[in-house]
Protein backbone atom coordinates (compact mmCIF):
# COMPACT_ATOMS: atom_id res chain seq x y z
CA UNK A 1 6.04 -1.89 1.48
CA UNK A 2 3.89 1.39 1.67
CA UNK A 3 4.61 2.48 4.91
CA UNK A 4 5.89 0.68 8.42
CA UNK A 5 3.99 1.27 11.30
CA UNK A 6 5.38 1.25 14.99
CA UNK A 7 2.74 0.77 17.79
CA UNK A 8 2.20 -0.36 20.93
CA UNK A 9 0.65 0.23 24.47
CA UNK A 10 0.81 3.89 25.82
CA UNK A 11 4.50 4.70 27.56
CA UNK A 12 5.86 1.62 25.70
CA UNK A 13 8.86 3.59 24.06
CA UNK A 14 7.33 3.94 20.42
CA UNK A 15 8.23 7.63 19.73
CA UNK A 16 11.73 7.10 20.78
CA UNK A 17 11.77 4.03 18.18
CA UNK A 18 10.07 5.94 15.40
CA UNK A 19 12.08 8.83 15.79
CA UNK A 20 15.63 6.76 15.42
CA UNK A 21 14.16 4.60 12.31
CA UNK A 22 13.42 7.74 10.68
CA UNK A 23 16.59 8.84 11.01
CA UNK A 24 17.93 5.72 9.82
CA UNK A 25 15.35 5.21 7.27
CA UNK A 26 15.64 8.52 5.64
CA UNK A 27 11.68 8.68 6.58
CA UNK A 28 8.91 10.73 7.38
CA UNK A 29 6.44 10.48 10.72
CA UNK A 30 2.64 10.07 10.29
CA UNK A 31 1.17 10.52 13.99
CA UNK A 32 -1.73 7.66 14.69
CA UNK A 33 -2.42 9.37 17.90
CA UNK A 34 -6.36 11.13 18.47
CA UNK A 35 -5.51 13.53 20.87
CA UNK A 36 -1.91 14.71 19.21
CA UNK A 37 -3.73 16.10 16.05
CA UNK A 38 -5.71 18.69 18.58
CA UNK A 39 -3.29 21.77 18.68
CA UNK A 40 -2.78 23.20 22.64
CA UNK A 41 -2.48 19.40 23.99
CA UNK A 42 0.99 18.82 24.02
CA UNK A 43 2.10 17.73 27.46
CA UNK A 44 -0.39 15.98 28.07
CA UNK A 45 -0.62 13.93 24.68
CA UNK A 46 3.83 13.37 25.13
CA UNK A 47 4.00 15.22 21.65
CA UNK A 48 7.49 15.54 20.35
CA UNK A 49 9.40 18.51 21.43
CA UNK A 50 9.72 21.31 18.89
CA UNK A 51 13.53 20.69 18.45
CA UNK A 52 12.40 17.03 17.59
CA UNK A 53 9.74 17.95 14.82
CA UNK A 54 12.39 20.78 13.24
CA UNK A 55 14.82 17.85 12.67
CA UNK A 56 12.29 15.13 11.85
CA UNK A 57 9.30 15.82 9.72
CA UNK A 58 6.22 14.79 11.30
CA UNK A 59 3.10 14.83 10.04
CA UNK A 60 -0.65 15.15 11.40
CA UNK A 61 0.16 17.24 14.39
CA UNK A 62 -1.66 20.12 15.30
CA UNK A 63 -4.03 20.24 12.40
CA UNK A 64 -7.00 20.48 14.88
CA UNK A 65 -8.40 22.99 17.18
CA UNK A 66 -9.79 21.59 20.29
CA UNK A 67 -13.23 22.66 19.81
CA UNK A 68 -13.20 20.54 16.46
CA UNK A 69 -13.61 17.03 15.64
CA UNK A 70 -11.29 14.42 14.03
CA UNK A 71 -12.77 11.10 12.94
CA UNK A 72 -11.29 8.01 11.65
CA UNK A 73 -11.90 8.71 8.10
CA UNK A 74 -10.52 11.75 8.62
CA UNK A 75 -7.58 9.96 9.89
CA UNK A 76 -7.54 7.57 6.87
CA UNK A 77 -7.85 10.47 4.08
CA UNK A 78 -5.02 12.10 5.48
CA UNK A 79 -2.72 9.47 6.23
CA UNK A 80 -3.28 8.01 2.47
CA UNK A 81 -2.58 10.87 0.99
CA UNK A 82 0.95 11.67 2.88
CA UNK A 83 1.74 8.73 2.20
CA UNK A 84 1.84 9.41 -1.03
CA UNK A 85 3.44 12.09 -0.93
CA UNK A 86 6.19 10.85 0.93
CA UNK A 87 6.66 7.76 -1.16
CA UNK A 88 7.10 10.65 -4.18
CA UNK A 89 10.12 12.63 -2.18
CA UNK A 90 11.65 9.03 -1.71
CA UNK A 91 11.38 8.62 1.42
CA UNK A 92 9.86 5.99 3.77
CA UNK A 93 6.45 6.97 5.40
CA UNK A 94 6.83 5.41 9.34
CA UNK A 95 2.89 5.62 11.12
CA UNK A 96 3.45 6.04 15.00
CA UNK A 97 1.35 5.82 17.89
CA UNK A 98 -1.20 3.80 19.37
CA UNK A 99 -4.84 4.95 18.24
CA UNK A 100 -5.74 1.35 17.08
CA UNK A 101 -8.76 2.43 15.71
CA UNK A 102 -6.66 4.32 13.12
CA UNK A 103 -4.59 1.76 13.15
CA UNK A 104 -7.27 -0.53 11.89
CA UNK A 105 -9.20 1.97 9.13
CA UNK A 106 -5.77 2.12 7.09
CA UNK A 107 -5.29 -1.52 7.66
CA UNK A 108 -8.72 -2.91 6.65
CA UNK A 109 -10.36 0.24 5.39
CA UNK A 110 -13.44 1.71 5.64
CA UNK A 111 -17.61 1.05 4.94
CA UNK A 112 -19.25 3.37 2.73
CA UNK A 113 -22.05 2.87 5.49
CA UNK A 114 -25.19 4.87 5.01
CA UNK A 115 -25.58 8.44 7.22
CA UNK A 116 -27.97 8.20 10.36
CA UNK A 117 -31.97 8.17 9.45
CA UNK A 118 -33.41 9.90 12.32
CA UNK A 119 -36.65 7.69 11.01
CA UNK A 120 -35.06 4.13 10.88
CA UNK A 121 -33.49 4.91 14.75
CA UNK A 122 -36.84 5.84 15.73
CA UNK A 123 -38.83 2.82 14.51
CA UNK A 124 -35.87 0.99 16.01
CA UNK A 125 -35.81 2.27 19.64
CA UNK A 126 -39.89 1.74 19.11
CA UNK A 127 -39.78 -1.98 18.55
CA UNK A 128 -36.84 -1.99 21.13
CA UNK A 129 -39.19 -0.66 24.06
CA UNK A 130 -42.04 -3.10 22.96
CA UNK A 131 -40.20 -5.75 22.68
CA UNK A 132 -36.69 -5.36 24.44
CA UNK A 133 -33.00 -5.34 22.85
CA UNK A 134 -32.51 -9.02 23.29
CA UNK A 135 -35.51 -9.72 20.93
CA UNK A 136 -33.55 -7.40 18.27
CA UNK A 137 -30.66 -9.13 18.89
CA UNK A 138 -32.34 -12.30 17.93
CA UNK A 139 -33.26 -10.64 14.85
CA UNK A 140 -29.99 -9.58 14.33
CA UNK A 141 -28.89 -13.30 13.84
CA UNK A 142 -31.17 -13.92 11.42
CA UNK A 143 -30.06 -11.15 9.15
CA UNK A 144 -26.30 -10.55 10.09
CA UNK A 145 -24.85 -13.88 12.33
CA UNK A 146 -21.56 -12.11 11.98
CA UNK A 147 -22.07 -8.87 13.53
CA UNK A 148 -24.94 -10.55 16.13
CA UNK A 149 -21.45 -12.74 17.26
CA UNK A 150 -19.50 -9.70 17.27
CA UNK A 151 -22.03 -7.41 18.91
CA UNK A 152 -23.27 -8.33 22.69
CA UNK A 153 -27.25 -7.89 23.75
CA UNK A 154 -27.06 -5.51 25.88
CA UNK A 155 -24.97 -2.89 23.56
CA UNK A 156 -27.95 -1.12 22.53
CA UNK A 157 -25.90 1.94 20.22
CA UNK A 158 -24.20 -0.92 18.26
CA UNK A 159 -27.22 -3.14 17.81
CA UNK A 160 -29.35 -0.06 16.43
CA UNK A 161 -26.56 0.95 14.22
CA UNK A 162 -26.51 -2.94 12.67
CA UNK A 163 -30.44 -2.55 12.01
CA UNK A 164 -29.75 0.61 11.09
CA UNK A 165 -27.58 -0.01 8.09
CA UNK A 166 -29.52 -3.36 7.04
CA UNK A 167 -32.75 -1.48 7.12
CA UNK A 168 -31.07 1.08 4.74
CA UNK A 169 -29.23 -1.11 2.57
CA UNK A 170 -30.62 -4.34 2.61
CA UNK A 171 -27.02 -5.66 2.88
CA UNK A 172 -25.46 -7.17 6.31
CA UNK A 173 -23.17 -4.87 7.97
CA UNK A 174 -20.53 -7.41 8.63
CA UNK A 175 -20.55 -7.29 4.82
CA UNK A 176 -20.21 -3.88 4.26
CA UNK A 177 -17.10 -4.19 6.20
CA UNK A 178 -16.03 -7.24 4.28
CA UNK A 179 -15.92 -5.32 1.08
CA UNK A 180 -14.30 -2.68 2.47
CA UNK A 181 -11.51 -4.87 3.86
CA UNK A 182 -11.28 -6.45 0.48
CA UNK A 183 -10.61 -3.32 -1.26
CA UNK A 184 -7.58 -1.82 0.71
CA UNK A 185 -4.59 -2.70 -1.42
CA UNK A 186 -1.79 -0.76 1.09
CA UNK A 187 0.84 -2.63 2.10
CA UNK A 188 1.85 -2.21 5.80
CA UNK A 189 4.92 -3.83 7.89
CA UNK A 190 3.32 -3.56 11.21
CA UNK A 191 5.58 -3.69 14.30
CA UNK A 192 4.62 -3.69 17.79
CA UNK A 193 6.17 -2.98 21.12
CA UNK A 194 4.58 -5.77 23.73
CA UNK A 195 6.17 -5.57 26.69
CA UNK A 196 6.06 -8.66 29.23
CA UNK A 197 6.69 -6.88 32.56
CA UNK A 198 2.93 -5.37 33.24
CA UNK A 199 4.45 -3.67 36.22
CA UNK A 200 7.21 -2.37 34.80
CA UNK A 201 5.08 -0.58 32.11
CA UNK A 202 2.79 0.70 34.93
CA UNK A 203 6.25 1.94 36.85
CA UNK A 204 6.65 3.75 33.43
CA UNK A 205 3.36 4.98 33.01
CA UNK A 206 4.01 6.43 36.86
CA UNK A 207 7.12 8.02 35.89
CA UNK A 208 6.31 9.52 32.33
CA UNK A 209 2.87 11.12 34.37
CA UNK A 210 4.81 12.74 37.18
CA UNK A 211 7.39 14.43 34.45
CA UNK A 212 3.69 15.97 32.70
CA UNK A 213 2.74 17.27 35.84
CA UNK A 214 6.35 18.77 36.49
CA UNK A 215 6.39 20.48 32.69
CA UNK A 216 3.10 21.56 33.81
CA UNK A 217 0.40 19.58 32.66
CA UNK A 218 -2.49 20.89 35.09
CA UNK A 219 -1.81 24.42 33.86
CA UNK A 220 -1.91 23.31 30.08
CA UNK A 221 -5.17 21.60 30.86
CA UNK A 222 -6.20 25.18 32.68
CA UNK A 223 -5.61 27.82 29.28
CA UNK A 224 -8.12 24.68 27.71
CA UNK A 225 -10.74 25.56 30.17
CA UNK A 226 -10.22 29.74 30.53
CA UNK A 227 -11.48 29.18 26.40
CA UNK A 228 -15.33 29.47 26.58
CA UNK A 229 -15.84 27.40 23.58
CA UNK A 230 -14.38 24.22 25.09
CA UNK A 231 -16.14 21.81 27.62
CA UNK A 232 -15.54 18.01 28.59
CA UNK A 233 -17.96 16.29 26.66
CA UNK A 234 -15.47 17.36 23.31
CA UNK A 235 -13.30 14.64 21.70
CA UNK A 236 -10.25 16.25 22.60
CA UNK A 237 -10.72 16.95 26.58
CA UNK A 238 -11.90 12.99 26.93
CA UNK A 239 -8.58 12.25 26.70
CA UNK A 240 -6.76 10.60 29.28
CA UNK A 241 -5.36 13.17 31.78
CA UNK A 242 -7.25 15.73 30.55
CA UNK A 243 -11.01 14.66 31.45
CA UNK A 244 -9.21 13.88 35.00
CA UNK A 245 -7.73 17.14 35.30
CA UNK A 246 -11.19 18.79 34.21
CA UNK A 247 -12.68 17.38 36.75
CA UNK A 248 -9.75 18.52 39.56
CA UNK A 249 -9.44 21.85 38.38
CA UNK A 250 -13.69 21.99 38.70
CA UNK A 251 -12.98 20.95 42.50
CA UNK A 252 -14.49 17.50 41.66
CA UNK A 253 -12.14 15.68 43.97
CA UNK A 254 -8.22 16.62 45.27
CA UNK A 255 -4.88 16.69 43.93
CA UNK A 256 -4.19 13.01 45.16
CA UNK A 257 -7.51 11.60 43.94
CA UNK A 258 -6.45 13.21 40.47
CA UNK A 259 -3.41 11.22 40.42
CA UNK A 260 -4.78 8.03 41.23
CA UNK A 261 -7.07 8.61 38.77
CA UNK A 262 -5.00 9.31 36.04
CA UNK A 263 -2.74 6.79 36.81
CA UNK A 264 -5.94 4.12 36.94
CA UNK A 265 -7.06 5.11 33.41
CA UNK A 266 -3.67 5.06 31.90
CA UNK A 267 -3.38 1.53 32.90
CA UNK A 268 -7.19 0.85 31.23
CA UNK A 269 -5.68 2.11 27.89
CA UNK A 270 -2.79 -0.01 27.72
CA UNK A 271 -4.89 -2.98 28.59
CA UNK A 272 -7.06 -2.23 25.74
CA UNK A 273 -4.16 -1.50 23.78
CA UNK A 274 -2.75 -5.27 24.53
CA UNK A 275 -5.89 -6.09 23.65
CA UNK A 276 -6.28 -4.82 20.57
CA UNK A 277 -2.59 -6.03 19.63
CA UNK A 278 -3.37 -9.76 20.58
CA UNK A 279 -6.55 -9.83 18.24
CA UNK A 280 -4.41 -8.73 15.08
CA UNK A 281 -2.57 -11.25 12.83
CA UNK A 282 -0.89 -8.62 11.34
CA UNK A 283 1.09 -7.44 13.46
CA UNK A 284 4.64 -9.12 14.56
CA UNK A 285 5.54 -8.48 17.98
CA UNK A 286 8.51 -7.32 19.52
CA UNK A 287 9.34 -6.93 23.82
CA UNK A 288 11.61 -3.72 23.66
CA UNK A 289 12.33 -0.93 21.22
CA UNK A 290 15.40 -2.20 19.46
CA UNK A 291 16.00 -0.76 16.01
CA UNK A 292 18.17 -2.63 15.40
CA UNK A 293 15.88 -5.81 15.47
CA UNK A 294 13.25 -4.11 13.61
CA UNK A 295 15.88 -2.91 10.91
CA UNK A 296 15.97 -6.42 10.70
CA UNK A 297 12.32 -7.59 10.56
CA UNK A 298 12.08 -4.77 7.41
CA UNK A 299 11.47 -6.70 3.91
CA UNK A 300 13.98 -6.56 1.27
CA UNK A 301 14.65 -3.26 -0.69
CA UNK A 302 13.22 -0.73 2.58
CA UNK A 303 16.78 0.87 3.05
């Protein structure tokens, strides 16, 4: 095993688990979270208390300034390479959060996919306008059936980038990513929390938002917006509670409406979380945080 990863929907109780297994591991955290790596979002993003990260050693916290951008393969580079470096101090590298697009990069790896050609997108978004995005999505099947499955009519940024990359390449997207896939060697014991009770998630979800707003959340999200280099359309203030609180603090809508609204999109994530969690064979499932269990579930030699 290279490293175990803990995930699971937002509010689900993963931190809580990753923290004890590292203690009982003798391991190392590696944050899989997009909006914890921004430094300056901490309530908002439930980012482990100070007193937690002097007695744990986390990693890939705070290594971003708002006003910057992290990508996936950003994510990937960095968590291969602590990994590494954990593994040498022996010690057992633990990957926690829910970003399942990270998730999925160190899993299955990443295309070497060509950079934008402002050229190629043109003559695309040409033939798209004289002859609509379904016709290109007919085309589409010809060339790639795969991603034309995978990738619906109407998602025009998707269906460009497809073309895109054949036009470039000459080679099928879906099999740029199959060669990518093929090449990832790491081996991951994935582990994640799936709770049954919907509502008593959401009750949680509820709860965990109210303590933010009582640590002060709103007047984190405030010092964000005082800085004149930030505004909403960055990576980091789309996240949710922050975009939400944007918006209140710009006298978009009321306190109340803010709440709702929060609430409303923390629910969306976890849905798309579950989502994401049913559509991986990888992953083995588990309905509470037990550490015990997972100690368990751990392949011979971990400890």
């Amino acid at each position: 095993m290279d490293a175990l990863v803990i995930t699971g929907p937002t509010a689900s109780g993963k931190s809580d688990l990753s923290f004890k297994l590292a203690e009982l591991l003798n391991g190392e955290i590696i944050s899989a979270d997009s909006a914890q790596v921004y430094r300056g979002l901490d309530i908002g993003t439930a980012k482990p208390e100070r007193i937690i990260q002097d007695k744990l050693k986390h990693h890939l916290l705070d290594i971003r300034d708002p006003s910057e951008i992290y990508t996936v393969a950003d994510f990937r580079s960095d968590a291969l390479r602590i990994i590494s470096e954990i593994k040498s101090r022996g010690k057992v590298p633990i990957i926690s959060g829910g970003t399942m697009l990270y998730l999925k990069a160190l899993r299955e790896g990443l295309a070497d996919l060509p950079a934008a050609n402002p050229a190629v997108r043109e003559s695309i978004e040409l033939d798209a306008t004289k002859h609509g995005w379904t016709k290109l999505h007919s085309d589409l099947k010809i060339i790639d059936p795969k991603s034309a499955q995978r990738i619906k009519s109407n998602d025009s940024q998707r269906l460009q980038r497809a073309l895109e990359v054949y036009r470039l390449t000459g080679i099928p997207l879906s099999e740029h990513f199959f060669k990518a896939k093929a090449s990832c060697s790491l081996k991951l014991v994935e582990i994640a929390i799936f709770p049954a009770d919907r509502e008593k998630l959401h009750k949680k979800i509820e709860q965990r938002f109210k303590k933010m707003l009582e640590k002060g959340f709103v007047e984190e999200v405030l010092r964000l917006k005082k800085r004149k280099d930030l505004t909403e359309d960055l990576p980091a203030l789309k996240s949710v509670g922050y975009r939400q609180i944007w918006h209140y603090l710009n006298n978009r809508f009321d306190r109340e409406t803010m709440v709702e609204r929060v609430l409303a999109a923390t629910r969306q994530l976890a849905k798309r979380q579950f989502t994401w969690l049913r559509g991986s064979k990888s992953i083995r499932f588990v309905e509470n945080p037990d550490a015990k269990l997972i100690l368990e579930m751990l392949p011979n030699g971990t400890i």
